[in-house]
N, C-alpha and C. Protein backbone atom coordinates (compact mmCIF):
# COMPACT_ATOMS: atom_id res chain seq x y z
N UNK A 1 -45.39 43.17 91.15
CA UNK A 1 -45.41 42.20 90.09
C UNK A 1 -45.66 40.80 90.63
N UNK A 2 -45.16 40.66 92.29
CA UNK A 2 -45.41 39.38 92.06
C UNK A 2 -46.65 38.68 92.42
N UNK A 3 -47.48 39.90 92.96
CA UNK A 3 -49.51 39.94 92.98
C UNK A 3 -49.58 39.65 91.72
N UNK A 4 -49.02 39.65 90.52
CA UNK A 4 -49.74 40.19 89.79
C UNK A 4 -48.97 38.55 88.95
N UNK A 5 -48.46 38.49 88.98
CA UNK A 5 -47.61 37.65 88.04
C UNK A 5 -47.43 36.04 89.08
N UNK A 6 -47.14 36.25 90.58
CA UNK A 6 -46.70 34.95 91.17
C UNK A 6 -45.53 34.72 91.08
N UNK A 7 -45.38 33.59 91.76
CA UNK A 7 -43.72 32.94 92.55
C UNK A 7 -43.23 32.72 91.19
N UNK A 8 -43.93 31.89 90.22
CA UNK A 8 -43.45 31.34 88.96
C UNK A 8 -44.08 31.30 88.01
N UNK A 9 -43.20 31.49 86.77
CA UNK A 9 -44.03 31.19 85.66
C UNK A 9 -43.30 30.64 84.65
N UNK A 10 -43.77 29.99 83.28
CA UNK A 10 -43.22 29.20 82.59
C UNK A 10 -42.96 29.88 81.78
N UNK A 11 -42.14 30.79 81.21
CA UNK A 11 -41.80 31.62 80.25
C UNK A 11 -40.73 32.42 80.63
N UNK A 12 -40.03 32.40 79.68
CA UNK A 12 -38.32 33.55 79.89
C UNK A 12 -39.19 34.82 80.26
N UNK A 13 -38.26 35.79 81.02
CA UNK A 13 -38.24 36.98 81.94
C UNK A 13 -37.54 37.66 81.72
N UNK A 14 -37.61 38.84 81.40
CA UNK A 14 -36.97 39.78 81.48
C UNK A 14 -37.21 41.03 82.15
N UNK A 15 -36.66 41.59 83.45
CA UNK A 15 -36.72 42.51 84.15
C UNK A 15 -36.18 43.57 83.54
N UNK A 16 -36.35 44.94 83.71
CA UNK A 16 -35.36 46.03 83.35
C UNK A 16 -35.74 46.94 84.37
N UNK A 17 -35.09 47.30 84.96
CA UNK A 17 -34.80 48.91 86.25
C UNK A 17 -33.55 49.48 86.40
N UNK A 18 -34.02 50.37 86.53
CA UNK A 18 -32.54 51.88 87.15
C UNK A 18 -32.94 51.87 88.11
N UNK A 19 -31.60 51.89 89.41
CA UNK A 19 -31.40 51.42 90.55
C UNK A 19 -31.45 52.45 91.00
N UNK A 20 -31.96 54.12 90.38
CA UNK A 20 -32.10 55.37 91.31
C UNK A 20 -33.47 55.37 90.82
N UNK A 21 -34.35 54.86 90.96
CA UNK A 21 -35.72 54.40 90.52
C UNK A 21 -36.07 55.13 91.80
N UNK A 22 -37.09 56.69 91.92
CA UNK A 22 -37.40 56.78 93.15
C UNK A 22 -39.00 57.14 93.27
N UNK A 23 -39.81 56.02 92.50
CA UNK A 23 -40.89 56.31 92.17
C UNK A 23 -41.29 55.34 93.42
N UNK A 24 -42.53 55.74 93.92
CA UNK A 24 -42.28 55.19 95.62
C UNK A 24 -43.23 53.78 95.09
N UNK A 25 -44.13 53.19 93.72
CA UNK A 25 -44.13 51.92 93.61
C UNK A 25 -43.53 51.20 93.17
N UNK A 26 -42.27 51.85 92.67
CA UNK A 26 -41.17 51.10 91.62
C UNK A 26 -39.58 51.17 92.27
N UNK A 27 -39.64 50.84 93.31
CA UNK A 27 -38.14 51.29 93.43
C UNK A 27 -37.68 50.12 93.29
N UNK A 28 -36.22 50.29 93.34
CA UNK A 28 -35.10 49.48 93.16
C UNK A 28 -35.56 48.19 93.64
N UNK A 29 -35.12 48.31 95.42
CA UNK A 29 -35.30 46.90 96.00
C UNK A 29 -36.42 46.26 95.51
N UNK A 30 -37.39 46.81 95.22
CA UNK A 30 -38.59 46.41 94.81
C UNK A 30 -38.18 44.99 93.85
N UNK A 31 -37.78 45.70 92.44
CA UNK A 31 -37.65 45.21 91.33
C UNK A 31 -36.56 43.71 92.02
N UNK A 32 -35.69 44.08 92.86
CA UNK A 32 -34.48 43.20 92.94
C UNK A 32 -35.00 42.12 93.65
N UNK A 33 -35.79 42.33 94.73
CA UNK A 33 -36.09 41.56 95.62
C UNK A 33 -37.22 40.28 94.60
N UNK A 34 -38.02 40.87 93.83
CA UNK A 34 -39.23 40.28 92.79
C UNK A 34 -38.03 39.14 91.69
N UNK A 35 -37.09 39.73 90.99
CA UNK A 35 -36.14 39.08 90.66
C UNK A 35 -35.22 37.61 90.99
N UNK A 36 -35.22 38.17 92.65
CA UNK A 36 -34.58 37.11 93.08
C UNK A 36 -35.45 35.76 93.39
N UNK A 37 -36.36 36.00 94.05
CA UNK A 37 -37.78 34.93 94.18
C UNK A 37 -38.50 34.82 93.13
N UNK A 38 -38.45 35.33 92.05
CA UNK A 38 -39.35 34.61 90.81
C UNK A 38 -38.58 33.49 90.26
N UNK A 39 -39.42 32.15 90.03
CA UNK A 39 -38.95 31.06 89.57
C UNK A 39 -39.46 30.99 88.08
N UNK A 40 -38.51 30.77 87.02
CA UNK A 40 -38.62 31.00 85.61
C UNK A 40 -37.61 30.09 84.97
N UNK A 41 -38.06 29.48 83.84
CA UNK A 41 -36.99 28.71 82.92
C UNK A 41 -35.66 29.13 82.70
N UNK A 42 -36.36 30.78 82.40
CA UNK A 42 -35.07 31.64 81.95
C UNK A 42 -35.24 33.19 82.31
N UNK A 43 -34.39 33.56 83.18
CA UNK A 43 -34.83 34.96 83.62
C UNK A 43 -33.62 36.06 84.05
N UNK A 44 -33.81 37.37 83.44
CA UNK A 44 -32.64 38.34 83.18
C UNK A 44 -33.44 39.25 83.95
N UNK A 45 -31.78 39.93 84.87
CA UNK A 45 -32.15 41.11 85.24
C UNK A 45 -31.87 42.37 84.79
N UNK A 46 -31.47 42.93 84.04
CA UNK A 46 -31.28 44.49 83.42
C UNK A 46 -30.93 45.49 84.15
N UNK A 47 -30.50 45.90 84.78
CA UNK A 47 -30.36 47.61 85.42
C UNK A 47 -29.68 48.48 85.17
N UNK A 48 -29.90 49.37 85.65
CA UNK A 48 -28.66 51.05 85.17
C UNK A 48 -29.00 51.62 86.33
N UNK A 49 -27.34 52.66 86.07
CA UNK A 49 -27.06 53.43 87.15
C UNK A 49 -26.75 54.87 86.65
N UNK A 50 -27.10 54.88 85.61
CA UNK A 50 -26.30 55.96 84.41
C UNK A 50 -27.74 56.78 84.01
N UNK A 51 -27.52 57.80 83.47
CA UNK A 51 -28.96 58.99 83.15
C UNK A 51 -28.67 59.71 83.98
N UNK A 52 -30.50 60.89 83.88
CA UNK A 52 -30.47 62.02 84.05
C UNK A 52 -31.62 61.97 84.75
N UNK A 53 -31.97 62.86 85.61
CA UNK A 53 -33.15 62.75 86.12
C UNK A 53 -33.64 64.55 86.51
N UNK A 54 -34.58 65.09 85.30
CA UNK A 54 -35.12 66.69 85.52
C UNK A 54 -36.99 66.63 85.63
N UNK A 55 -37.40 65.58 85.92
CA UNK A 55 -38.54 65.79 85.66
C UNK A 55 -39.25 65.43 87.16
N UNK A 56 -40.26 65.02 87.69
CA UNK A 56 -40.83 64.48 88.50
C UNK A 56 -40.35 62.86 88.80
N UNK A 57 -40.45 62.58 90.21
CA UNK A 57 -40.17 61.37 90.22
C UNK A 57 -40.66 59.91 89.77
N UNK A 58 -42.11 59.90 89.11
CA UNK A 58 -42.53 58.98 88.29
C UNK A 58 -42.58 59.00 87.45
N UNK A 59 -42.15 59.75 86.38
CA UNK A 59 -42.19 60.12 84.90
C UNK A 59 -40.87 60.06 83.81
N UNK A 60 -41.40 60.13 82.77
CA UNK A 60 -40.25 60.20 81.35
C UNK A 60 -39.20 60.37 81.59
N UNK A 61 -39.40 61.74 82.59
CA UNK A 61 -37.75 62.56 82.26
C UNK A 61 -37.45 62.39 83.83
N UNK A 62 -37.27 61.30 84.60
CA UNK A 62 -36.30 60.50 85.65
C UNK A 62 -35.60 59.30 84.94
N UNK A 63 -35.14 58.78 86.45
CA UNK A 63 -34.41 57.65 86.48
C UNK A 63 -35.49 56.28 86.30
N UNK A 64 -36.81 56.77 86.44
CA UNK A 64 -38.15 55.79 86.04
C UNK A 64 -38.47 56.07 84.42
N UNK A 65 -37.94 56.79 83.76
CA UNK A 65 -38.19 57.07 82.15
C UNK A 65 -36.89 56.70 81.56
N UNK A 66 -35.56 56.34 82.07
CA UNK A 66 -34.64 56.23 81.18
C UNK A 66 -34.23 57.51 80.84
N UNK A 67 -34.20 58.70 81.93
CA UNK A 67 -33.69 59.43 81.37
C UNK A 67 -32.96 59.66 80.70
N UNK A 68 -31.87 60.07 78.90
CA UNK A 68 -30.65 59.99 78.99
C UNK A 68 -30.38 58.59 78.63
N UNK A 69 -30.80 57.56 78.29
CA UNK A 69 -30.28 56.48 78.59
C UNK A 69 -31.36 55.59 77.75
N UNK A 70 -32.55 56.25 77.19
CA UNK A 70 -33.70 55.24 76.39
C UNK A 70 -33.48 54.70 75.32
N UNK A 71 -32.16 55.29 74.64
CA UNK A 71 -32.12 54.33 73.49
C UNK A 71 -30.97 53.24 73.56
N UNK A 72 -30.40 53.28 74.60
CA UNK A 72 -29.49 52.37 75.10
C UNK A 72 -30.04 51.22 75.70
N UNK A 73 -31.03 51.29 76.64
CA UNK A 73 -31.84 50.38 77.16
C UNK A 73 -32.58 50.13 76.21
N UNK A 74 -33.52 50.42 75.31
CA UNK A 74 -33.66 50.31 74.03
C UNK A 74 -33.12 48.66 73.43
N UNK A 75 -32.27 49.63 73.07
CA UNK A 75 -31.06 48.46 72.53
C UNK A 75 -30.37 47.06 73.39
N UNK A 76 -30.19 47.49 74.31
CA UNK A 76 -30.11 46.11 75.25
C UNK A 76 -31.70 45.36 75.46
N UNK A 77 -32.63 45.99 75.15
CA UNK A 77 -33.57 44.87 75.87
C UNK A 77 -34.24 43.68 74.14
N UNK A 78 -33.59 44.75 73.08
CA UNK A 78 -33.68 44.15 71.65
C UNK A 78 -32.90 43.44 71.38
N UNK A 79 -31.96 43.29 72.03
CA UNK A 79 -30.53 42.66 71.93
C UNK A 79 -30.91 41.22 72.80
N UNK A 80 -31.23 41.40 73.78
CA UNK A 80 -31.54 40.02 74.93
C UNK A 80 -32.44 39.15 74.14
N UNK A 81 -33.85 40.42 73.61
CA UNK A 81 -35.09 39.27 72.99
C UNK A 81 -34.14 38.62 71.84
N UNK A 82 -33.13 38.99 70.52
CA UNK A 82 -33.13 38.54 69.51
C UNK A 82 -31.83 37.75 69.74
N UNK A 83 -31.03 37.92 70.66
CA UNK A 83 -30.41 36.46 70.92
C UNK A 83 -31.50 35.51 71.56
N UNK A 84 -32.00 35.61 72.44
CA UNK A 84 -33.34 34.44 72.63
C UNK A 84 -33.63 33.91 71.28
N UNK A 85 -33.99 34.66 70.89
CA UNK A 85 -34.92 34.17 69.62
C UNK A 85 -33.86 33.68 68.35
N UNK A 86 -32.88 33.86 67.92
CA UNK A 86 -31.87 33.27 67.77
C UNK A 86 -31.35 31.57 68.50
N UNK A 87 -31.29 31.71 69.71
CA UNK A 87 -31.10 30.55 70.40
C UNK A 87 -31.96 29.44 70.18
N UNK A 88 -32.90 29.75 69.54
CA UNK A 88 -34.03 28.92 69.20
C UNK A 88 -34.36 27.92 68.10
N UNK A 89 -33.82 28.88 67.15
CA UNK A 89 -33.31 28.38 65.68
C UNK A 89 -32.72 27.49 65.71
């Protein structure tokens, strides 16, 4: 992300990862390390440690799909945008 995105940007952030992420371009440190060095107005990190993981390691049904856990993350990442957007008002 941060090829792709840079050191900084002017707009709130929101990260989301599961920290048993064992998709070999997405792992954990990955996400954490991108987190900590991105410079942003406003920027959240998200993670889980909780789910299921029966499928392949880059797909739906891991710890990279939310196994178990998609409508919860779901809900927290709807929850972050509409207090933002709330805060605004």
């Amino acid at each position: 992300m941060d090829k792709i995105i840079g050191a900084e940007i002017n707009t709130a952030v929101l990260i989301v990862h599961h920290k048993k992420d064992k998709c070999k371009l997405t792992r954990f440190n990955y996400a954490q390390d991108f987190a900590k060095s991105l410079h942003s107005p406003k920027k959240q990190f998200l993670f889980y440690d909780e789910g299921e993981a029966s499928g392949r390691n880059c797909g739906p049904l891991h710890y990279h799909g939310f196994e178990a856990i998609g409508e919860k993350v779901a809900n927290d990442i709807a929850e972050r945008i509409t207090s933002d957007a709330n805060s605004i008002k």
